[in-house]
Every structure is written in C-alpha cells, then in structure tokens.
C-alpha atoms as a PDB file:
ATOM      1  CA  UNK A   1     -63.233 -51.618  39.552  1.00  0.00           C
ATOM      2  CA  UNK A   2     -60.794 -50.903  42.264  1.00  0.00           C
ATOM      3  CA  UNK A   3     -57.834 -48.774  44.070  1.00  0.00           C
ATOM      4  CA  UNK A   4     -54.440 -48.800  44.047  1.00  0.00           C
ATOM      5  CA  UNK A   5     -53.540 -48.686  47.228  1.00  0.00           C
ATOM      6  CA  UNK A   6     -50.298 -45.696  47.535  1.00  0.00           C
ATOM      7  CA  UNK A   7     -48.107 -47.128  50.951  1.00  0.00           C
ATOM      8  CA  UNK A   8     -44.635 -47.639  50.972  1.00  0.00           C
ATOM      9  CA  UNK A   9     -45.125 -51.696  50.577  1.00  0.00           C
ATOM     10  CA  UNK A  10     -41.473 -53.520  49.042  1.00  0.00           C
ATOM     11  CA  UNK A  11     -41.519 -54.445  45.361  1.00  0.00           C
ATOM     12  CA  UNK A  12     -43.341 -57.625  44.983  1.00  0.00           C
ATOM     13  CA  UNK A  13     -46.777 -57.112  47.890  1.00  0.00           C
ATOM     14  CA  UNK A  14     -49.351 -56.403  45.375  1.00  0.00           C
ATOM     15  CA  UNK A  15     -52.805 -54.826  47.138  1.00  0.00           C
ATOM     16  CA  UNK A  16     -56.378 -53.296  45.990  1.00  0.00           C
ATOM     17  CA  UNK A  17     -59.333 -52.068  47.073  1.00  0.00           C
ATOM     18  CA  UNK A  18     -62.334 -53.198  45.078  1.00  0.00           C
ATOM     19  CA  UNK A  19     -64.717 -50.247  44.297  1.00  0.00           C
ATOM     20  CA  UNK A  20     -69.003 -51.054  43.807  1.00  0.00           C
ATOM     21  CA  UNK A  21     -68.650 -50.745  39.945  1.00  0.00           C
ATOM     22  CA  UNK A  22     -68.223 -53.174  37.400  1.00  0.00           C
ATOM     23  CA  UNK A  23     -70.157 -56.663  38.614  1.00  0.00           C
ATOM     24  CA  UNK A  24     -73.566 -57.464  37.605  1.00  0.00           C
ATOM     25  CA  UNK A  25     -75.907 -57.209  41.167  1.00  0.00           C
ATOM     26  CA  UNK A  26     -79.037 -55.851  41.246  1.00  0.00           C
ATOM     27  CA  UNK A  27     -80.069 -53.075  43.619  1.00  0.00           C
ATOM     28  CA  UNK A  28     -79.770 -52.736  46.508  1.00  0.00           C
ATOM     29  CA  UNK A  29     -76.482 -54.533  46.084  1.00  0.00           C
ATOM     30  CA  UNK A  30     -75.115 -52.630  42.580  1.00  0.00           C
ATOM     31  CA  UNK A  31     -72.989 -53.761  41.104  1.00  0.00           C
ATOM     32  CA  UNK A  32     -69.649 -55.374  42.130  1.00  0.00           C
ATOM     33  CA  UNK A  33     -70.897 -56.691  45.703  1.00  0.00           C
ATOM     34  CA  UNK A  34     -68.713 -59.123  46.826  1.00  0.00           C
ATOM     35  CA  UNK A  35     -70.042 -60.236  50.228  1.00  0.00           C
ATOM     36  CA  UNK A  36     -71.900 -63.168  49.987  1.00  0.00           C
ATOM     37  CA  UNK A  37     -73.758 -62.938  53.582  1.00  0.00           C
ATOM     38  CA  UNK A  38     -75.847 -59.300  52.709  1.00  0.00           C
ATOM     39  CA  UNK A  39     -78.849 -61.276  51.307  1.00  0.00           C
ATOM     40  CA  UNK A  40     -77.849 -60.873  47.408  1.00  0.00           C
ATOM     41  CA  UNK A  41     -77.780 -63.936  44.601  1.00  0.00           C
ATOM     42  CA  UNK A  42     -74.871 -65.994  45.200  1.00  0.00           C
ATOM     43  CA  UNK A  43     -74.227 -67.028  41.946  1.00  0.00           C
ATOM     44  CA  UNK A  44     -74.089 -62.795  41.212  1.00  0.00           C
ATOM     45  CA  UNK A  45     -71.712 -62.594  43.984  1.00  0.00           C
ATOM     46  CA  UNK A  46     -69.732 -65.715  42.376  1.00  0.00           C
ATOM     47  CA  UNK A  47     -69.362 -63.753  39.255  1.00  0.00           C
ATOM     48  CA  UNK A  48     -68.048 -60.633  40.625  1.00  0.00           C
ATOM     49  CA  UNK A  49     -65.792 -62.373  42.576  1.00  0.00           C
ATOM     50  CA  UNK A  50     -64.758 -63.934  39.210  1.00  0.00           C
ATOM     51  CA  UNK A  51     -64.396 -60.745  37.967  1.00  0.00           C
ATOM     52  CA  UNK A  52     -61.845 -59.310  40.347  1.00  0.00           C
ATOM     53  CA  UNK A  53     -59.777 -62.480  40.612  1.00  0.00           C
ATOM     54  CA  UNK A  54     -59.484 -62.224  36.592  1.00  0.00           C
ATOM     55  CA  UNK A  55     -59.180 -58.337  36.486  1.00  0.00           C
ATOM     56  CA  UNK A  56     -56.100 -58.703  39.498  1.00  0.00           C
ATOM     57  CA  UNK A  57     -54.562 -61.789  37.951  1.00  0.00           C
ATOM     58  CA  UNK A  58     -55.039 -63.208  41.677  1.00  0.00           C
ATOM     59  CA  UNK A  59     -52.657 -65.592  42.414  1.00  0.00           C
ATOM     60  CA  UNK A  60     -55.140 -67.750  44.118  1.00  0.00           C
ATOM     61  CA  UNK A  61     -58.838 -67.787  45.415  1.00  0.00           C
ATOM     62  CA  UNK A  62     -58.948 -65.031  48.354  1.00  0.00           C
ATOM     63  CA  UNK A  63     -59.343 -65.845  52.010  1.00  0.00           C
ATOM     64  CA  UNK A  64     -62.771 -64.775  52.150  1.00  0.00           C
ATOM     65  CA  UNK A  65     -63.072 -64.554  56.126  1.00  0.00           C
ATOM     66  CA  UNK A  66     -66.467 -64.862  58.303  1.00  0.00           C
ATOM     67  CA  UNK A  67     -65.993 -61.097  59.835  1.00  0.00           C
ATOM     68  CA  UNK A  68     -67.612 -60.820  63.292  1.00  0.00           C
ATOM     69  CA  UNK A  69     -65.839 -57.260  64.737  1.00  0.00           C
ATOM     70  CA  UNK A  70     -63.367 -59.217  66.938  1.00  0.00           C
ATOM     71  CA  UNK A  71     -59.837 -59.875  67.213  1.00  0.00           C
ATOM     72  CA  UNK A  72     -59.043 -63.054  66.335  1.00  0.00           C
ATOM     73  CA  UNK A  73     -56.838 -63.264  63.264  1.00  0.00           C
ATOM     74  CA  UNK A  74     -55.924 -66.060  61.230  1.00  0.00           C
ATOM     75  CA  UNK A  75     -52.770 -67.463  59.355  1.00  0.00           C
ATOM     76  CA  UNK A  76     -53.015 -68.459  56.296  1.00  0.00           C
ATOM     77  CA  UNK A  77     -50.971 -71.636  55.373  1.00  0.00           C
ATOM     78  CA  UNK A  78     -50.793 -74.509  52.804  1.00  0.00           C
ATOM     79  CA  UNK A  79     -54.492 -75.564  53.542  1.00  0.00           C
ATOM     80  CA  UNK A  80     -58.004 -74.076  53.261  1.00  0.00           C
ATOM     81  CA  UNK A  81     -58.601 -71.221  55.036  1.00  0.00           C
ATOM     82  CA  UNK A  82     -59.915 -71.582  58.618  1.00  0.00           C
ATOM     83  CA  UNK A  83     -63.575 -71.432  59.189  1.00  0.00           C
ATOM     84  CA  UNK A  84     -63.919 -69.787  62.788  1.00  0.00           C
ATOM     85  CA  UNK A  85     -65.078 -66.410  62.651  1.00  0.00           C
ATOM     86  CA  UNK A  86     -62.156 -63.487  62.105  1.00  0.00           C
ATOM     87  CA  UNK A  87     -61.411 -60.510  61.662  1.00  0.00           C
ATOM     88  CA  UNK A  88     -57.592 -60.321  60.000  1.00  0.00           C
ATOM     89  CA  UNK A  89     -55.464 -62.629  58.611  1.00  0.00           C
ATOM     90  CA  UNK A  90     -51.698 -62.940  57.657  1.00  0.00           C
ATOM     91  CA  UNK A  91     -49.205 -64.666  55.635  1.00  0.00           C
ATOM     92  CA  UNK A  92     -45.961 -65.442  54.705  1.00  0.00           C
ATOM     93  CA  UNK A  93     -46.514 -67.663  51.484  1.00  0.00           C
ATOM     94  CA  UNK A  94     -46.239 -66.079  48.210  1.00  0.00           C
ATOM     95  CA  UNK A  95     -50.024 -66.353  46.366  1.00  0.00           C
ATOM     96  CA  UNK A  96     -51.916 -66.741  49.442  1.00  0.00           C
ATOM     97  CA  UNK A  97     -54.307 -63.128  49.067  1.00  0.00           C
ATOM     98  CA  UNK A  98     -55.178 -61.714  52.736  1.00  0.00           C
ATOM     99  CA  UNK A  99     -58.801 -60.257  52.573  1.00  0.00           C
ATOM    100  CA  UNK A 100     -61.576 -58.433  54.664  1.00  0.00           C
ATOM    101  CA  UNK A 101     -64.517 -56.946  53.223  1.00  0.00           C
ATOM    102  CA  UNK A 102     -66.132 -53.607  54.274  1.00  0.00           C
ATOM    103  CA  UNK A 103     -68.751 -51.099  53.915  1.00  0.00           C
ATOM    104  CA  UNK A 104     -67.678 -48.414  56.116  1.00  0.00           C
ATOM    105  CA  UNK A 105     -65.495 -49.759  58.423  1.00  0.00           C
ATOM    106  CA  UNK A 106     -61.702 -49.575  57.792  1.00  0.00           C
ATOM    107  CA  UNK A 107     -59.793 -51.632  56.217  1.00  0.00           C
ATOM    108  CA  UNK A 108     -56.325 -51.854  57.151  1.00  0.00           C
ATOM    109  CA  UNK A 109     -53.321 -53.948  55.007  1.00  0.00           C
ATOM    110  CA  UNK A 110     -50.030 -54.661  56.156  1.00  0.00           C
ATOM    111  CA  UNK A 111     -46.741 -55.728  54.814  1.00  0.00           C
ATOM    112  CA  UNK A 112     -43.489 -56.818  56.506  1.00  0.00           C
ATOM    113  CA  UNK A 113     -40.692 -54.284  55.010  1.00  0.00           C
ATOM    114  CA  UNK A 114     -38.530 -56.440  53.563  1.00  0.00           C
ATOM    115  CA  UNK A 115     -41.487 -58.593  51.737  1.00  0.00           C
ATOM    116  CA  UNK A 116     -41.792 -61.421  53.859  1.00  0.00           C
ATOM    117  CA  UNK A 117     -45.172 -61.043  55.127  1.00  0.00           C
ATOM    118  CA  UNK A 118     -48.361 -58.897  54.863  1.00  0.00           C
ATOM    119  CA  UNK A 119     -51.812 -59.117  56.156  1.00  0.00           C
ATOM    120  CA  UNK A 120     -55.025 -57.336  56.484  1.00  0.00           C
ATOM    121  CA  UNK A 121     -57.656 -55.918  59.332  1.00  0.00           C
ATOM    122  CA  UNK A 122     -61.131 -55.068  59.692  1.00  0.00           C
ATOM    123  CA  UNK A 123     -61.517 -52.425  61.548  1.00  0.00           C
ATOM    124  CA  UNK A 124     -65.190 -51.296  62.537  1.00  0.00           C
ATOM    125  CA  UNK A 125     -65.720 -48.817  65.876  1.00  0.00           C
ATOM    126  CA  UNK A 126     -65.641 -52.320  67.984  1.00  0.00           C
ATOM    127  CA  UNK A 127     -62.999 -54.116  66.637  1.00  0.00           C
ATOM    128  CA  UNK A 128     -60.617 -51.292  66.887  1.00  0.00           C
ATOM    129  CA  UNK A 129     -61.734 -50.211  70.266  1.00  0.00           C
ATOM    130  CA  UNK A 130     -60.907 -54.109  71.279  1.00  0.00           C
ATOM    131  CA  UNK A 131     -57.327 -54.505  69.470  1.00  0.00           C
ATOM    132  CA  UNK A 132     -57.864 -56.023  66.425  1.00  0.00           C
ATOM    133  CA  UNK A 133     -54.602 -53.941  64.833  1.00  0.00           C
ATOM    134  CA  UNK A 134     -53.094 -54.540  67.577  1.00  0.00           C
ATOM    135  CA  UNK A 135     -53.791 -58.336  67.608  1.00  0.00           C
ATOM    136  CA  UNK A 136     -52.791 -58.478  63.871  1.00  0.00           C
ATOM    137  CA  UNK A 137     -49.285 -56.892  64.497  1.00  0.00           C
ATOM    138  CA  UNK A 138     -48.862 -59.909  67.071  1.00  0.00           C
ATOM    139  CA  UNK A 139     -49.953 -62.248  65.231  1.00  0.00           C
ATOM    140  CA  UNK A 140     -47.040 -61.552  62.727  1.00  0.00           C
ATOM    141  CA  UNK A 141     -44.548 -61.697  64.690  1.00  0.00           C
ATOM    142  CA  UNK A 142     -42.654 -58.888  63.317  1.00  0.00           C
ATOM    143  CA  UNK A 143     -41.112 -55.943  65.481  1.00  0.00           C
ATOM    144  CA  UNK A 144     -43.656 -53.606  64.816  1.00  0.00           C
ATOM    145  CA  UNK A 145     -41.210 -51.045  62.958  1.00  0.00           C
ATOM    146  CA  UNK A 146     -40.300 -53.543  59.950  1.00  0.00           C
ATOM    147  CA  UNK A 147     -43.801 -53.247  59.105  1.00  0.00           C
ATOM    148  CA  UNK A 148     -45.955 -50.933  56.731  1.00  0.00           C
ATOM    149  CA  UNK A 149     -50.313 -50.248  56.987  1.00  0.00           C
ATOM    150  CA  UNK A 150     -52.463 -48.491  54.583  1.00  0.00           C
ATOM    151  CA  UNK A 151     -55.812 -47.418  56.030  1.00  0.00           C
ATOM    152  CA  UNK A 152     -58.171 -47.951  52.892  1.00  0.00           C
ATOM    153  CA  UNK A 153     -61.912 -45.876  52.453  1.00  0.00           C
ATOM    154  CA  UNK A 154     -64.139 -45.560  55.447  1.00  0.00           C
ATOM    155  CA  UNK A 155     -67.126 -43.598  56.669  1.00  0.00           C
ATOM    156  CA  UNK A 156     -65.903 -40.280  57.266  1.00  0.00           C
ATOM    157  CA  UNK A 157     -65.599 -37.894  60.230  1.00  0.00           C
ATOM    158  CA  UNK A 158     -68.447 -35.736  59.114  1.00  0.00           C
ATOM    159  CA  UNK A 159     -70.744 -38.473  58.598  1.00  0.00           C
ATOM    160  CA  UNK A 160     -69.871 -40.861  61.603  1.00  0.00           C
ATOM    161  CA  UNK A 161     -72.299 -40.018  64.495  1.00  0.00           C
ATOM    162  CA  UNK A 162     -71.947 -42.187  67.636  1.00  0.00           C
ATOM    163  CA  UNK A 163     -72.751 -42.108  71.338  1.00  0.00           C
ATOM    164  CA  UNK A 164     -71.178 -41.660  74.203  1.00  0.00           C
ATOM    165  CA  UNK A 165     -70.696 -44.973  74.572  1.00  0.00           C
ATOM    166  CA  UNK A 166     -68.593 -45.416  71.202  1.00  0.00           C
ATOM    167  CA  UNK A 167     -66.245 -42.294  72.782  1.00  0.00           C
ATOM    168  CA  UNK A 168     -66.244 -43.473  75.930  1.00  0.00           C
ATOM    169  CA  UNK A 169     -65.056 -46.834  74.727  1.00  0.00           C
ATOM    170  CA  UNK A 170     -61.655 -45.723  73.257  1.00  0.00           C
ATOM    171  CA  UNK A 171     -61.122 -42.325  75.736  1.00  0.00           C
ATOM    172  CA  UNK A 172     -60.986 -45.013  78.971  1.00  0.00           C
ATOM    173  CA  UNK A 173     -58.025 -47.119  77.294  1.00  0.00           C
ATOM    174  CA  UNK A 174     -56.518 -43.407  75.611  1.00  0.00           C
ATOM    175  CA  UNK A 175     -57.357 -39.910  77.115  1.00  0.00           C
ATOM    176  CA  UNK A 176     -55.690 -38.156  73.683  1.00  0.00           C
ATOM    177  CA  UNK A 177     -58.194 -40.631  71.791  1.00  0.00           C
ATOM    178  CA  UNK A 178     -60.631 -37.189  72.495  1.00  0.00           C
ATOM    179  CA  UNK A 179     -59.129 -35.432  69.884  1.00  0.00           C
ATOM    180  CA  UNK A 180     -60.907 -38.147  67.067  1.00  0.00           C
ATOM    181  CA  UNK A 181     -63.942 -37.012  68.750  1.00  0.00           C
ATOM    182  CA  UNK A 182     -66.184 -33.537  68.268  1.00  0.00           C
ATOM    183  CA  UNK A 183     -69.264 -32.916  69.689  1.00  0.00           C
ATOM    184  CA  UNK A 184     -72.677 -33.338  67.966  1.00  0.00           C
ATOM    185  CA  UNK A 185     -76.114 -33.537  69.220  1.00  0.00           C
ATOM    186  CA  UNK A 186     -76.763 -33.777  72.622  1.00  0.00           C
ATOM    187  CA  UNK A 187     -75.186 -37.149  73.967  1.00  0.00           C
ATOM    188  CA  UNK A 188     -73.529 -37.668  70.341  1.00  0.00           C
ATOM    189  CA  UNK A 189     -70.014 -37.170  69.159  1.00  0.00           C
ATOM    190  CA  UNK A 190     -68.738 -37.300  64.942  1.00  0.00           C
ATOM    191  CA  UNK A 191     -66.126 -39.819  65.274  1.00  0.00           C
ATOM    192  CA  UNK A 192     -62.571 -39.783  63.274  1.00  0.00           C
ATOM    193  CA  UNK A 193     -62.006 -43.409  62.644  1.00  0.00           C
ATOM    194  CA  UNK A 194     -58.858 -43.198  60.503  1.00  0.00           C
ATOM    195  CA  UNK A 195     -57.457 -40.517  63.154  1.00  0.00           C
ATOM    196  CA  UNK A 196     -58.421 -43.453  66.052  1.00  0.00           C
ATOM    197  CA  UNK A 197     -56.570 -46.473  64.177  1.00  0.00           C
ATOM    198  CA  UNK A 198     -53.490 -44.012  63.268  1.00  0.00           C
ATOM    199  CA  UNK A 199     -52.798 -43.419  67.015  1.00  0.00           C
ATOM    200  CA  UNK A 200     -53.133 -47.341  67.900  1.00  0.00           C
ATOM    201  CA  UNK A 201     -50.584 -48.023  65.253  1.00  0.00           C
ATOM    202  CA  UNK A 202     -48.158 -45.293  66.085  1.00  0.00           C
ATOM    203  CA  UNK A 203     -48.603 -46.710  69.824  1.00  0.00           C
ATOM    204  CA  UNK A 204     -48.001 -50.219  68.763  1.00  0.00           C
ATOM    205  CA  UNK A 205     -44.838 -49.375  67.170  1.00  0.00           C
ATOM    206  CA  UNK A 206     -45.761 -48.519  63.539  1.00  0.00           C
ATOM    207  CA  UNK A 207     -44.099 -45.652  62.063  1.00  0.00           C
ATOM    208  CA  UNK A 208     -45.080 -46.048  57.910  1.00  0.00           C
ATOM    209  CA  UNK A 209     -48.837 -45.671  57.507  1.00  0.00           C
ATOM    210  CA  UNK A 210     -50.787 -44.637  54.739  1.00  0.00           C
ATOM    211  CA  UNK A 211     -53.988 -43.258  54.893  1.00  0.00           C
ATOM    212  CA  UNK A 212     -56.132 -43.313  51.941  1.00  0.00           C
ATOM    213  CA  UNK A 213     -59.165 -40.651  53.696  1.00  0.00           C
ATOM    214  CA  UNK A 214     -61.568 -41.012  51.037  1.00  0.00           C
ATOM    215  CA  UNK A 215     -65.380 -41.299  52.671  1.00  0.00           C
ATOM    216  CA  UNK A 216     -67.200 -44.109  51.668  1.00  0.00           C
ATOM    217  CA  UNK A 217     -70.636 -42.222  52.742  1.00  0.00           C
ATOM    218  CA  UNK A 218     -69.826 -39.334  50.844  1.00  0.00           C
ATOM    219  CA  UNK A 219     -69.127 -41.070  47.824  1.00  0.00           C
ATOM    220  CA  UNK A 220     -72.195 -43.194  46.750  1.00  0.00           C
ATOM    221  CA  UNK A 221     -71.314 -43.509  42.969  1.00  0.00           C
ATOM    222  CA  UNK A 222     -67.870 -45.703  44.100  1.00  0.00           C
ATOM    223  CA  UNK A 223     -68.546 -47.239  47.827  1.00  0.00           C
ATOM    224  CA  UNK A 224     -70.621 -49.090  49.358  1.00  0.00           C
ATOM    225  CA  UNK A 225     -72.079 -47.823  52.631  1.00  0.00           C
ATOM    226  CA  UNK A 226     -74.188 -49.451  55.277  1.00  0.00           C
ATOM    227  CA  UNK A 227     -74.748 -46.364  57.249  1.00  0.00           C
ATOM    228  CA  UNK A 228     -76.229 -44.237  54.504  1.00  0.00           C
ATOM    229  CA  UNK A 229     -78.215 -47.257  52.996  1.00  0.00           C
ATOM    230  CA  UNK A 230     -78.794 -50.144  55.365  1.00  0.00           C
ATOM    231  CA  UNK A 231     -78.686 -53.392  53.451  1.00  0.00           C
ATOM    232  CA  UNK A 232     -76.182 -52.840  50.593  1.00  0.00           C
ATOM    233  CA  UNK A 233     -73.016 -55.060  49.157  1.00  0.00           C
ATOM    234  CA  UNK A 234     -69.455 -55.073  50.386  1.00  0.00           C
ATOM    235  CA  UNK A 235     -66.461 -53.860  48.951  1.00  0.00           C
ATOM    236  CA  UNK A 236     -62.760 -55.966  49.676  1.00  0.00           C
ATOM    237  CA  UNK A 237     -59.407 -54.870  50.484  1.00  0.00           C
ATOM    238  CA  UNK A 238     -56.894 -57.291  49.352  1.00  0.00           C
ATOM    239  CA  UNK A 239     -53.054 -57.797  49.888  1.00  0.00           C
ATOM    240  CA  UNK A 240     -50.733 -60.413  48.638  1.00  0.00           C
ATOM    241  CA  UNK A 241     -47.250 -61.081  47.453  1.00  0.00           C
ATOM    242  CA  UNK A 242     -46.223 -61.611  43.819  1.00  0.00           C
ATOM    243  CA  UNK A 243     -45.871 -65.824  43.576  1.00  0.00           C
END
C-alpha cells in the first residue's frame, strides 16, 4: 500500500508514500485513490483514507490540503487545518501528519535534523518554477542546513514532454537549469523534474536530499499518473513525528 521513504530523517519523523493498490475505487480511479476532488465516490475515497490511517497507525487525521500549484504553505497548529488553498505545510507538534497528494508531480518531505520539525511540498512544473521549496524552507524557519528532503515518485525524464515555455520558465531564473532539459520534437524539451528541484534545494542551502527516482508514468501497476491517463486518483506523501 505504500513506500518507505529511505532519507536520513532523525529517529522519531515517521513518512510514506501511499502507492494505487489496496483501496476499493473503481476505474478509472483503482484502487487506493485518495484525492477526493478527481470526480470518484467520496465515501470510496473515505474508506481508503481509512485504510491508510489504520495501516500507518496515523497519529491523527492528515492535513489534507486544497493543492492549487502555488506557494503558499501552511502551519499546522492546535486547530483545524486552514482552508485557503496550499501547496506545503509544516509543523512542529508531534501527531500533526504534513500531506500533499500527487499524480506526477513531486512530492517533496522535509524534516528539521534534530526532530523538531518536518513538512511537505508539492511540487508540479509551476510550483517549482515559482518557489514553492523554497517558500517551504522559509516557512520553517530553520537554517536551511539543519534540514533533510526526500523527493518521492514523479513522472520521469523520458516521459515528461514540455514546451518551451516550461524550459524557458526555470532557464531565465537558472542558466545551469538547461542541463534538466534535452531536446525533443521541434519546440519541445523532456524535462528532469527531480534533477530541477535538486538544484533549488542545493541553492537554498540544503545539503541531505534523497531522491527516490522511481517514474510514476512508467509504472502503471503502482502509481497513479495524470499524464498517461487523464482523469485518474491521487496518491499521498505523508510525514510526521512519532507523538
């Protein structure tokens, strides 16, 4: 049903990545979907989302977030969770579980070295070109060293055509950006996102970060993707420290 994620995270930040096995959707959204925005029966997606909260002995209900590709990122305190639109969220309570929820985009979890904070990202072509790892980094308030990231499944580089526009988004702010880019067709480049979020990290500071590389396109038995099949479920990355 999910991932382990393998980062250097302290003793006591647990984290997952749910896989699209195990629930009990219907196609187009089989089986574990857990977004409950894609179209499919809510009280399916309230069951899988059972599921995983029982199968990860979550501390607490997740902070399912309403995922826009921006950069604003929320804290999660005491209270509910916030219901403007985000893209990342952080905390430093034990049993509060930092979400996002993709199907091709990266997903991106962080944790504060010495276990006082972690926090996760969703990282699609726009959010990343406008700073949302960036943004989340701020937002916690830690020197950017005493931190850790994992970079969960994503479409791959050999199945992530985009257009000049997409390239020409992240080579104005970064001229090595180029090398996450090889040509394709005419006016088309296969992108690298992993290889694009790795050098915003490492220029924000980060020196620990994990990438997990599998392709979520590549791999339709596991992952959900919305590239290779339009309207489909969502998968969730998850983070949170031992209550």
């Amino acid at each position: 049903m999910w991932i382990t994620p393998q980062w250097s995270a302290p003793a006591g930040v647990q984290a997952a990545f749910t896989l699209r096995v195990g629930g009990v959707s219907v196609a187009p959204f089989d089986s574990l979907n857990l977004g409950a925005h894609v179209g499919d029966d809510p009280l399916r997606v309230a069951e899988n989302r059972r599921r995983v909260a029982q199968g990860l002995a979550l501390p607490s209900t997740p902070a399912w977030l309403q995922q826009v590709h921006g950069v604003a990122i929320h804290e999660l305190g005491d209270g509910a969770v916030p219901r403007a639109p985000a893209d990342g969220a952080f905390t430093r309570l034990r049993g509060r579980v930092c979400t996002v929820m993709v199907a091709d985009c990266l997903p991106v979890l962080f944790a504060a070295r010495d276990g006082s904070a972690v926090g996760a990202a969703h990282a699609g072509w726009r959010g990343l070109a406008a700073g949302v790892l960036e943004a989340t980094v701020a937002a916690m308030g830690l020197p950017p060293r005493d931190l850790v990231a994992w970079l969960g499944p994503s479409i791959g580089p050999q199945h992530f055509e985009v257009g000049e526009d997409v390239q020409s988004a992240f080579v104005a702010q970064d001229a090595g950006a180029a090398h996450a880019f090889r040509p394709g067709r005419t006016g088309h480049w296969w992108c690298d996102l992993p290889q694009l979020a790795v050098r915003r990290l490492s220029a924000a500071g980060l020196d620990a970060i994990a990438v997990d590389g599998r392709c979520t396109f590549a791999d339709r038995e596991r992952f959900f993707s919305h590239r290779r099949d339009g309207q489909c479920g969502r998968m969730a990355a998850l983070v949170w420290m031992a209550a």
